[in-house]
C-alpha atoms as a PDB file:
ATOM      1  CA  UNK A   1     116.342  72.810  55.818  1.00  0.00           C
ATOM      2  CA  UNK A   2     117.089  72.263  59.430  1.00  0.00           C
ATOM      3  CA  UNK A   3     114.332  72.991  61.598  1.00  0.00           C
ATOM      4  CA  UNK A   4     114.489  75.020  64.994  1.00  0.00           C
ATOM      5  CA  UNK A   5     112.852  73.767  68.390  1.00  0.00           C
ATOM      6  CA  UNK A   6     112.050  76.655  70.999  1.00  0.00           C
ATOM      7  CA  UNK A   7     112.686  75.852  74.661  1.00  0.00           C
ATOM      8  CA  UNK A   8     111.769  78.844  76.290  1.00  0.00           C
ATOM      9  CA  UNK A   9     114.639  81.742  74.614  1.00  0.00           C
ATOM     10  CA  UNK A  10     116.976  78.730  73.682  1.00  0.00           C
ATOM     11  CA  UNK A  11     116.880  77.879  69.845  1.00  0.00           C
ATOM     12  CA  UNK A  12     118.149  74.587  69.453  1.00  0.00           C
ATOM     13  CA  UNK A  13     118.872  73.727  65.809  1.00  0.00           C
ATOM     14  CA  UNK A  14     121.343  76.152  65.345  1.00  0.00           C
ATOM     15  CA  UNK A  15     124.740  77.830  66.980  1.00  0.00           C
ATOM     16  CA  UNK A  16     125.774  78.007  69.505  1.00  0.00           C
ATOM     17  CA  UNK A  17     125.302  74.220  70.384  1.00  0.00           C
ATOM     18  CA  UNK A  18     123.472  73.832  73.592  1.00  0.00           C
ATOM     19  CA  UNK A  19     124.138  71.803  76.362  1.00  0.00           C
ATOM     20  CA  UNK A  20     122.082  69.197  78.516  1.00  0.00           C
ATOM     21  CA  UNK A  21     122.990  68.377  81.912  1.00  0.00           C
ATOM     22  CA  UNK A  22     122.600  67.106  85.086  1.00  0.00           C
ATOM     23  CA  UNK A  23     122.497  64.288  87.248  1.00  0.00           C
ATOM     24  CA  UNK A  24     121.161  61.009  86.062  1.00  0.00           C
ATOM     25  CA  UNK A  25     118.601  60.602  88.869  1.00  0.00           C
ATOM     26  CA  UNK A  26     117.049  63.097  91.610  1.00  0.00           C
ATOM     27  CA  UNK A  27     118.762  61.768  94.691  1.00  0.00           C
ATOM     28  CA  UNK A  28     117.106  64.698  96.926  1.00  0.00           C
ATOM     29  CA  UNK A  29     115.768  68.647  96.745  1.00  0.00           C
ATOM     30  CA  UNK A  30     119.138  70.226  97.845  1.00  0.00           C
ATOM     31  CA  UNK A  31     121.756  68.515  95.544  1.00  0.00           C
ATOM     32  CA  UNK A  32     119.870  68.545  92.619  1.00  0.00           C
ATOM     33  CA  UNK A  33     119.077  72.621  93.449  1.00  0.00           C
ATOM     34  CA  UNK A  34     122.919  73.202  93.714  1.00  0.00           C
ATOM     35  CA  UNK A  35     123.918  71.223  90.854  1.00  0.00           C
ATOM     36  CA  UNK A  36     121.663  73.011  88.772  1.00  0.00           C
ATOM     37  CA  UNK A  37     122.841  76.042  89.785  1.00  0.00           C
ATOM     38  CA  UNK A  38     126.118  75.581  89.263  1.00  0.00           C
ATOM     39  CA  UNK A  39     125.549  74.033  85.810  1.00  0.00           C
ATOM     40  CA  UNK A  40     123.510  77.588  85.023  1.00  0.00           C
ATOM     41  CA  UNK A  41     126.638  79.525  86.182  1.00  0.00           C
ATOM     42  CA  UNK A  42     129.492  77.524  84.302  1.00  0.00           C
ATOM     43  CA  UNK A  43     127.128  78.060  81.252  1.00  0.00           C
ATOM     44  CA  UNK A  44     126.459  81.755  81.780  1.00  0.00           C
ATOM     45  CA  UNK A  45     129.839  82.441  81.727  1.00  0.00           C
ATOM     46  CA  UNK A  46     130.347  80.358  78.655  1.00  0.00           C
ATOM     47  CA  UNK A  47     127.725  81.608  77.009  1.00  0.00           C
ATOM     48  CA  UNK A  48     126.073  78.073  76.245  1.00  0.00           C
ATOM     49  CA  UNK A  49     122.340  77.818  76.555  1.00  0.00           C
ATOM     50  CA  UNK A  50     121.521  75.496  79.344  1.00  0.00           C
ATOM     51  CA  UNK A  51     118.858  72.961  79.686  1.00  0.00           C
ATOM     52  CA  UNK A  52     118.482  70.969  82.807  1.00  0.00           C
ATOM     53  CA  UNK A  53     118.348  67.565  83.008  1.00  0.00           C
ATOM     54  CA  UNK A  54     117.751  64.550  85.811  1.00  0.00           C
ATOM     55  CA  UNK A  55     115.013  61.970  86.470  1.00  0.00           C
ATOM     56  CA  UNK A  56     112.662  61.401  88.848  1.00  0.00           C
ATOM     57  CA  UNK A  57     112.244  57.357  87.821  1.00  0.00           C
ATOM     58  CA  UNK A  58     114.962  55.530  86.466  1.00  0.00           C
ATOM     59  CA  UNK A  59     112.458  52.792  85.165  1.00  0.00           C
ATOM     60  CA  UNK A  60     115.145  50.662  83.469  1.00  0.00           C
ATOM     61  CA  UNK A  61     118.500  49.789  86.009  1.00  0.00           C
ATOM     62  CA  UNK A  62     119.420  46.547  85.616  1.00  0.00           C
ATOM     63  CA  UNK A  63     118.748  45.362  88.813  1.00  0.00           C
ATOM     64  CA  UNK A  64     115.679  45.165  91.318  1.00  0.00           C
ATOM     65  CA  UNK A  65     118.059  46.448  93.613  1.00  0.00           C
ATOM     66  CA  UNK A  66     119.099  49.431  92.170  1.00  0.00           C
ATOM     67  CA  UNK A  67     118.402  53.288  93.109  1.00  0.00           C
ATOM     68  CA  UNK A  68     115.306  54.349  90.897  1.00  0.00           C
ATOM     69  CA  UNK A  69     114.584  57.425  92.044  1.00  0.00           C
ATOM     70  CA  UNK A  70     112.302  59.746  93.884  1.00  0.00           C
ATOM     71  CA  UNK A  71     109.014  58.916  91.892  1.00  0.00           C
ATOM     72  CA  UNK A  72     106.749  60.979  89.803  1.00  0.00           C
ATOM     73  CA  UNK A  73     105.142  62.889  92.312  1.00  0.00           C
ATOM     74  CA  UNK A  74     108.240  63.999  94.592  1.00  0.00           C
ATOM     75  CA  UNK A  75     110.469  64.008  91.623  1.00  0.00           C
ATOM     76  CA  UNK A  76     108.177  66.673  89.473  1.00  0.00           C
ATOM     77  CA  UNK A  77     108.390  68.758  92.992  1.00  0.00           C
ATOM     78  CA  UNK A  78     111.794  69.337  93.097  1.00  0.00           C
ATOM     79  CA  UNK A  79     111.948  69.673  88.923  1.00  0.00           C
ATOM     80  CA  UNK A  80     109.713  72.398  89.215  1.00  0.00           C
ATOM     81  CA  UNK A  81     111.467  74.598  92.206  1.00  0.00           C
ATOM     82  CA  UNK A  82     114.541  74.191  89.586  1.00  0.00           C
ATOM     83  CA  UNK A  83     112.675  75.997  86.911  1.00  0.00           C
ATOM     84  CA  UNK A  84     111.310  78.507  89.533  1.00  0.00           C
ATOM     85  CA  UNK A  85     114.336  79.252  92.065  1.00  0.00           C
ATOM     86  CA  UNK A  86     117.394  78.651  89.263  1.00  0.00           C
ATOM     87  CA  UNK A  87     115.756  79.915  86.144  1.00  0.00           C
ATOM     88  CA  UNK A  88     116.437  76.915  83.852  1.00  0.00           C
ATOM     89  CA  UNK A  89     114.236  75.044  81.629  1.00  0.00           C
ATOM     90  CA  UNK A  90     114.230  71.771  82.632  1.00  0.00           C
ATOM     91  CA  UNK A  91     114.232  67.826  80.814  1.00  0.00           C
ATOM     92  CA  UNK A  92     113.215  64.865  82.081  1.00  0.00           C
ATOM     93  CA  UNK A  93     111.998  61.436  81.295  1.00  0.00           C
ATOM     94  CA  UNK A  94     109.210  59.721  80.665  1.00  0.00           C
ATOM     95  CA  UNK A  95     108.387  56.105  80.466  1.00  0.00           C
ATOM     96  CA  UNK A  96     104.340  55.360  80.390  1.00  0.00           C
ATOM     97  CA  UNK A  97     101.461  57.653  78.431  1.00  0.00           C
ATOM     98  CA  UNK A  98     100.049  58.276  82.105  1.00  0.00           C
ATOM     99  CA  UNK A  99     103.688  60.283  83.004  1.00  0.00           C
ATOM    100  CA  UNK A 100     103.825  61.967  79.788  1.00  0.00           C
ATOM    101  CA  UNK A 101     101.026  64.108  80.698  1.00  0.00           C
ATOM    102  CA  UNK A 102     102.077  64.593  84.306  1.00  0.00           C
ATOM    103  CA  UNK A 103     105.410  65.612  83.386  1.00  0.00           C
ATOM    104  CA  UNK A 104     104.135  67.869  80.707  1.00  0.00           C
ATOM    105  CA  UNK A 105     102.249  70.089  82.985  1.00  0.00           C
ATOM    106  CA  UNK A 106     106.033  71.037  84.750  1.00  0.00           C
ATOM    107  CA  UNK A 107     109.148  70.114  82.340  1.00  0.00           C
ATOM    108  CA  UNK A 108     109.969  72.301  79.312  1.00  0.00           C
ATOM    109  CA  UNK A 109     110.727  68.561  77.321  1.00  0.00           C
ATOM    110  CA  UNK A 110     109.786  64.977  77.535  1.00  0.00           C
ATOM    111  CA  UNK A 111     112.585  62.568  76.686  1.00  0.00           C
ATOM    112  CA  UNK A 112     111.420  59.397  75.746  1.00  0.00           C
ATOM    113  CA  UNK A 113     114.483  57.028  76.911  1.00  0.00           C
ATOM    114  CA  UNK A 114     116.779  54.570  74.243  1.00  0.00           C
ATOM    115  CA  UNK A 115     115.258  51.277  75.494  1.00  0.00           C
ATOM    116  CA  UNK A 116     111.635  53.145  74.667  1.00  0.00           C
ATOM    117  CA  UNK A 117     112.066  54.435  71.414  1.00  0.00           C
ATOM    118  CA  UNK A 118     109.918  52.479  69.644  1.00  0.00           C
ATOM    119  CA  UNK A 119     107.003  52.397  71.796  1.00  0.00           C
ATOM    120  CA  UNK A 120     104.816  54.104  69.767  1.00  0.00           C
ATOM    121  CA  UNK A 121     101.849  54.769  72.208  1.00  0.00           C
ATOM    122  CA  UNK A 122     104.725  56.730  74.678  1.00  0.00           C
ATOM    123  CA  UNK A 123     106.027  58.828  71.206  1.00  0.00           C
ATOM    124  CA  UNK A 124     102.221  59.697  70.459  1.00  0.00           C
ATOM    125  CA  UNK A 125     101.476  60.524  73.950  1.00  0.00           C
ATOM    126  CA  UNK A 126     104.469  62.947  73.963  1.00  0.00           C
ATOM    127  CA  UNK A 127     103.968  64.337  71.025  1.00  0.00           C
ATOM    128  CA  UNK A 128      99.839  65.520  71.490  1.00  0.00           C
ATOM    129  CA  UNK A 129     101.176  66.951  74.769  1.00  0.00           C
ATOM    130  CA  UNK A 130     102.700  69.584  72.449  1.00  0.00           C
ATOM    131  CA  UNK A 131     105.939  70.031  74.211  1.00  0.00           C
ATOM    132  CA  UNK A 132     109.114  69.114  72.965  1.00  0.00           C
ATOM    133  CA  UNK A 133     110.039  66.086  72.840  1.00  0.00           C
ATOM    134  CA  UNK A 134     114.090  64.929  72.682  1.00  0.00           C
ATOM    135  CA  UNK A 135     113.517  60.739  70.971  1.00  0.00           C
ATOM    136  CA  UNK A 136     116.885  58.448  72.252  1.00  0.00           C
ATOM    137  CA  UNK A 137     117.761  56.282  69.930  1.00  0.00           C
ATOM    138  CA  UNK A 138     118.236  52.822  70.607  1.00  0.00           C
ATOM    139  CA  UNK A 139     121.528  50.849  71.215  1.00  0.00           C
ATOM    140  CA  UNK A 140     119.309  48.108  68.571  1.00  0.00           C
ATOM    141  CA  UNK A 141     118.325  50.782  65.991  1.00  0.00           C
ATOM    142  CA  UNK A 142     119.959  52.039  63.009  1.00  0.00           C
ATOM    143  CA  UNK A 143     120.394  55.879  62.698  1.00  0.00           C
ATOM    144  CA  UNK A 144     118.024  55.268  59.786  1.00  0.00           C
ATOM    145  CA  UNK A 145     115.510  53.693  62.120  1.00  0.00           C
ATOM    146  CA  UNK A 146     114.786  56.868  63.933  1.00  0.00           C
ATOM    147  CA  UNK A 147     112.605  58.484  60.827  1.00  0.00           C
ATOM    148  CA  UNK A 148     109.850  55.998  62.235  1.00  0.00           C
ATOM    149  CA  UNK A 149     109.866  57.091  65.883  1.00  0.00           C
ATOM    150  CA  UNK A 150     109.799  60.679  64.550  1.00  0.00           C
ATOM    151  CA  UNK A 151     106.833  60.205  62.168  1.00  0.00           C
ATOM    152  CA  UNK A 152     105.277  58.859  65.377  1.00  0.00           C
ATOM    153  CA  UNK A 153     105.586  62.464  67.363  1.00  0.00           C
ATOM    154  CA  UNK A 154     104.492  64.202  63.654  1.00  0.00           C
ATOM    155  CA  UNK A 155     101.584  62.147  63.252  1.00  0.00           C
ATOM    156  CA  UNK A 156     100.631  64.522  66.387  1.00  0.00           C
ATOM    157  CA  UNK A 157     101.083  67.672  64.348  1.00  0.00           C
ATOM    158  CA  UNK A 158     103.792  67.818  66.857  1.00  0.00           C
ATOM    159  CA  UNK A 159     107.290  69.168  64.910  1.00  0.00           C
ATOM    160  CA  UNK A 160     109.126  70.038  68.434  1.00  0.00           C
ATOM    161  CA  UNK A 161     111.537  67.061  68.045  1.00  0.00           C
ATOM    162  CA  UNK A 162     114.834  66.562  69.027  1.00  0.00           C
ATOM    163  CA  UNK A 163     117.019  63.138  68.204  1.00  0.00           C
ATOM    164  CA  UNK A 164     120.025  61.809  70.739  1.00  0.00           C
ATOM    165  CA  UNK A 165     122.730  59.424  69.511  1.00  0.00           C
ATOM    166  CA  UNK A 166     123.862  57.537  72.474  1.00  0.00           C
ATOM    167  CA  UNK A 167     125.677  54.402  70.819  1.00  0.00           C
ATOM    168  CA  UNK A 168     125.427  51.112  69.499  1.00  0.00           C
ATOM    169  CA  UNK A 169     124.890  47.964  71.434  1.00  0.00           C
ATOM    170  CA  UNK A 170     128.512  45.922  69.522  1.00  0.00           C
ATOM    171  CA  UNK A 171     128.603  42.639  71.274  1.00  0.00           C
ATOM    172  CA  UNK A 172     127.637  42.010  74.865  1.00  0.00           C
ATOM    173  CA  UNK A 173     128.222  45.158  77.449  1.00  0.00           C
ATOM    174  CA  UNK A 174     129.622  47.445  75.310  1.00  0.00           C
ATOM    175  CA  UNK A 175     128.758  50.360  72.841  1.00  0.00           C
ATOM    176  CA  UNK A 176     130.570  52.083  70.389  1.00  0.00           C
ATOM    177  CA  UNK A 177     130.071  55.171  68.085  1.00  0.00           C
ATOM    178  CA  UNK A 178     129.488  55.340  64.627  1.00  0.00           C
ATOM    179  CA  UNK A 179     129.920  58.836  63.996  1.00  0.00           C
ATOM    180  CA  UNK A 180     127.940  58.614  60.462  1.00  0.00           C
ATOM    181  CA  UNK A 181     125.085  58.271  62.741  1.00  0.00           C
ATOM    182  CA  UNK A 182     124.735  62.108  63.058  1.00  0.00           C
ATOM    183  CA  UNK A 183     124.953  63.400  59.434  1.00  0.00           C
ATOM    184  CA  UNK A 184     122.019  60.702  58.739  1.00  0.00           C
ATOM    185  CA  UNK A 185     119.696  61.850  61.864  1.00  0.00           C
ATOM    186  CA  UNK A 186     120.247  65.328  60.785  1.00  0.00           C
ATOM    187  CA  UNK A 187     119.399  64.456  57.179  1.00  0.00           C
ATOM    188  CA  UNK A 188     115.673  63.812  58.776  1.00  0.00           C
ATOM    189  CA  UNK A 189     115.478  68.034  59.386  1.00  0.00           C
ATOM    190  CA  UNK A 190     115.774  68.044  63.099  1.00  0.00           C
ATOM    191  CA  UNK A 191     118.388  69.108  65.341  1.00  0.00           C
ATOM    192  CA  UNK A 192     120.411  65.965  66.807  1.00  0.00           C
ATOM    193  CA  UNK A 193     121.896  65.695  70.149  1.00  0.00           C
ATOM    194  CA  UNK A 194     124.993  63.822  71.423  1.00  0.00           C
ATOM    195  CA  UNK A 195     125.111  61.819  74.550  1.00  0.00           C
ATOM    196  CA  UNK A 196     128.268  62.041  75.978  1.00  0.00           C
ATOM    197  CA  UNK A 197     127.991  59.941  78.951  1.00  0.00           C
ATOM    198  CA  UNK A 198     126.128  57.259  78.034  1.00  0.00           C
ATOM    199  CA  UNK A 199     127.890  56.794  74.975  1.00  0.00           C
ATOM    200  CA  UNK A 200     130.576  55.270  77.134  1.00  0.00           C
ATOM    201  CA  UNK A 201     128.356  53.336  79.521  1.00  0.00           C
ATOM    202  CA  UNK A 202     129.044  49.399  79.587  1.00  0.00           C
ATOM    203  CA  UNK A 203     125.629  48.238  80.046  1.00  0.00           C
ATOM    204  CA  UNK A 204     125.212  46.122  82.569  1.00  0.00           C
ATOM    205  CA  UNK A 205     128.437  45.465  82.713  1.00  0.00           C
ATOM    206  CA  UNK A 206     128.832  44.695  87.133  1.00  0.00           C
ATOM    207  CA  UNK A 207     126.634  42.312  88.460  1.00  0.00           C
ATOM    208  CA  UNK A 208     123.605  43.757  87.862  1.00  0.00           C
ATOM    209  CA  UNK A 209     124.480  47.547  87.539  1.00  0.00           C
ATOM    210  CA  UNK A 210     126.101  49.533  84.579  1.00  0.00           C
ATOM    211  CA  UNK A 211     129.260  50.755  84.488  1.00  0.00           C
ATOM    212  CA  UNK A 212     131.566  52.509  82.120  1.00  0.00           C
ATOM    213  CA  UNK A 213     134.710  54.225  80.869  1.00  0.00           C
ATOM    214  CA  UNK A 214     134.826  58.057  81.809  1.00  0.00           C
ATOM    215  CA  UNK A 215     137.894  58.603  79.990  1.00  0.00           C
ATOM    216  CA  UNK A 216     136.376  58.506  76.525  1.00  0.00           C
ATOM    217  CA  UNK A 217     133.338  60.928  77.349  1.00  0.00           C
ATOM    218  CA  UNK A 218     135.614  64.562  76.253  1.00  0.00           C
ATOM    219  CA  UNK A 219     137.147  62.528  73.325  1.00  0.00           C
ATOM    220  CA  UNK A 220     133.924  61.294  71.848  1.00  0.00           C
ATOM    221  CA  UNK A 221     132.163  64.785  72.776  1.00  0.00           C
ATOM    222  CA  UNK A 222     135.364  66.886  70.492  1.00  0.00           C
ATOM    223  CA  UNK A 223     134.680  64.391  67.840  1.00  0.00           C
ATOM    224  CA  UNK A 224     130.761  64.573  68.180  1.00  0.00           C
ATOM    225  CA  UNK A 225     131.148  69.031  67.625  1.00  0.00           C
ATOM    226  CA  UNK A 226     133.561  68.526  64.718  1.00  0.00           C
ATOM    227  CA  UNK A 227     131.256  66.318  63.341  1.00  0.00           C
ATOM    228  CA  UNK A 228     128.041  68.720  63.630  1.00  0.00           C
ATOM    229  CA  UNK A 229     125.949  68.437  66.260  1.00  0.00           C
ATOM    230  CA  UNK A 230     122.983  70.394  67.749  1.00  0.00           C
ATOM    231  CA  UNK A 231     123.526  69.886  71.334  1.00  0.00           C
ATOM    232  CA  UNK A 232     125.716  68.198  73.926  1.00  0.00           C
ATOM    233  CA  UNK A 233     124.157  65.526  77.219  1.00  0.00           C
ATOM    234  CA  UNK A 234     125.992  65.112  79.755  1.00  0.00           C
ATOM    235  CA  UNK A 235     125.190  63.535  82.877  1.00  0.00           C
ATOM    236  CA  UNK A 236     126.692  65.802  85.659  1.00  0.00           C
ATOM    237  CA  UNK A 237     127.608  65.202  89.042  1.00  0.00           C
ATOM    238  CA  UNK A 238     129.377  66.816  91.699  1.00  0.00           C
ATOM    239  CA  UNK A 239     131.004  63.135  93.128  1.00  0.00           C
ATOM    240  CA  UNK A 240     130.829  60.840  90.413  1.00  0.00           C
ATOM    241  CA  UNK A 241     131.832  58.102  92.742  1.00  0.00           C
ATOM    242  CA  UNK A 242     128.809  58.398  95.167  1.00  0.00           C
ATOM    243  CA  UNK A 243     126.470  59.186  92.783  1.00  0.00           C
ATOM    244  CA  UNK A 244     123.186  56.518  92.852  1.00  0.00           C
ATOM    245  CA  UNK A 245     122.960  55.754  89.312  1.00  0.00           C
ATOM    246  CA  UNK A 246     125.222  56.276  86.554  1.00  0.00           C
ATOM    247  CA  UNK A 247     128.374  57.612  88.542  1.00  0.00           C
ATOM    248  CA  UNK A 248     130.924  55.561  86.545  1.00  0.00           C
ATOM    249  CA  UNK A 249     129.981  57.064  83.121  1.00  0.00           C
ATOM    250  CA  UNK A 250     128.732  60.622  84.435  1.00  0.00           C
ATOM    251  CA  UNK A 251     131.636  63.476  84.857  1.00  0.00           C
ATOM    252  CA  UNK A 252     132.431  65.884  87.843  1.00  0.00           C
ATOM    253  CA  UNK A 253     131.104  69.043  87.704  1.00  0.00           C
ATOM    254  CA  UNK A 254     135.036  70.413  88.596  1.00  0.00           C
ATOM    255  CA  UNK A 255     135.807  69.305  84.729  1.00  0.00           C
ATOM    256  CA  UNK A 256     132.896  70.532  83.182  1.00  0.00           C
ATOM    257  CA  UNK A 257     133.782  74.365  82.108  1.00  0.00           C
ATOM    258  CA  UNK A 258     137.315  73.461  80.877  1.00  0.00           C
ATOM    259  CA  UNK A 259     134.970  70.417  78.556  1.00  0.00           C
ATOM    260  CA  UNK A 260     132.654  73.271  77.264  1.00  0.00           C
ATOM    261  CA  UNK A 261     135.047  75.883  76.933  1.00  0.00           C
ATOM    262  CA  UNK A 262     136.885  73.582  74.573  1.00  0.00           C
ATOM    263  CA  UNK A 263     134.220  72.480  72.660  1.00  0.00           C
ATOM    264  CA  UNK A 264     132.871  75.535  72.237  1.00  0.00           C
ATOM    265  CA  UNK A 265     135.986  76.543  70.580  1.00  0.00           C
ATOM    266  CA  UNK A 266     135.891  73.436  68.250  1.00  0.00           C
ATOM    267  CA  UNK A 267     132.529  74.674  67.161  1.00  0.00           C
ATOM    268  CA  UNK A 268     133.939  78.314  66.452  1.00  0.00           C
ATOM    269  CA  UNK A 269     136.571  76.583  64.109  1.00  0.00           C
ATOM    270  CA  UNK A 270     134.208  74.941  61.601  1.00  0.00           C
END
């Protein structure tokens, strides 16, 4: 039997699908404020529940050079006047044991990030925080793999969990999709996420920075709903091409209602 996780109202584990968004990275108060609020409104109308997502650290670009972030403390600021001013639960990740409790005392769920996923100190942390916690599974892992990470967060007494496909690692720079993936996660009794966007990154595929192929992200995200999924990421932004981290696989915020509008209707068909 598939089991339920409760953000706040939202029931996730069951229609409708719901959808995760946001900007990959905090890049200041005011544009991650609007873009939340738009994101709430395009969902309201569509009558998808909404969970907010964006990061305070990117912990993992590339390069030494690359945008991380606004840090824990300044980050978890501006998270919070999200939840508080735009009425949104709120997702964010977390990369040591020391931020899983400081980011459990304002987020509504810890995501503990692909290249993480086995690090079973963070997944035990997470889980005795007793908040939800959404697992990414790892470009190395097998969708079979991720019944260990999820034993980690049970071994808690934590059953809040939440698993995101976000591709395969096939060859240097590049990911693919192996849409079996999804039935099998599911098959471990917890609601499974897709990740749109970073299911078309090309990891470090520039010099030192990521980029990606936009074009596939509605494709793979109509074959993703047909399939069966829980939920939908995105990474949102309102100019992809200035964004600080992630702008080449995230998608403008002008495209996104037509995106959930059709999906949603994919989801009514099966």
């Amino acid at each position: 039997m598939q089991k339920e996780v409760k953000i706040g109202n939202i029931k996730i584990g069951n229609r409708p699908f719901v959808f995760i968004g946001g900007p990959c990275v905090i890049e200041g108060e005011d544009i991650t404020l609007k873009t939340a609020e738009s994101l709430k409104n395009i969902t309201l109308r569509l009558d998808i529940p909404f969970v907010f997502k964006s990061s305070y650290d990117k912990a993992n670009r590339t390069s030494l050079r690359s945008y991380r972030g606004l840090g824990v403390e300044e980050g978890l600021d501006i998270l919070l006047k999200v939840k508080e001013r735009i009425g949104v639960p709120v997702l964010t990740d977390v990369h040591t044991v020391h931020e899983a409790g400081l980011a459990a005392g304002v987020v509504d769920v810890l995501q503990v990030p692909a290249l993480l996923s086995r690090q079973t100190d963070l997944l035990v942390a997470c889980g005795k925080t007793g908040k939800p916690v959404n697992i990414k599974k790892g470009q190395f892992m097998s969708p079979h793999d991720i019944g260990y990470a999820i034993e980690k967060i049970e071994s808690t007494g934590n059953a809040s969990i939440m698993v995101t496909e976000r591709g395969t690692s096939f060859g240097y720079n590049t990911l693919i999709n192996d849409f079996r993936a999804i039935p099998i996660m599911r098959g471990f009794g917890y609601p499974v996420i897709f990740d749109a966007t970073h299911s078309v990154q090309r990891p470090s595929g520039a010099e030192g920075r990521s980029t990606g192929e936009p074009d596939f992200i509605f494709p793979l995200s109509r074959a993703a709903v047909a399939v069966g999924i829980d939920g939908i990421f995105m990474e949102v932004h309102v100019d992809p091409a200035k964004a600080l981290c992630d702008g080449e696989n995230s998608v403008a915020i002008e495209h996104l209602h037509y995106y959930l509008e059709v999906l949603k209707r994919i989801e009514e068909s099966i």
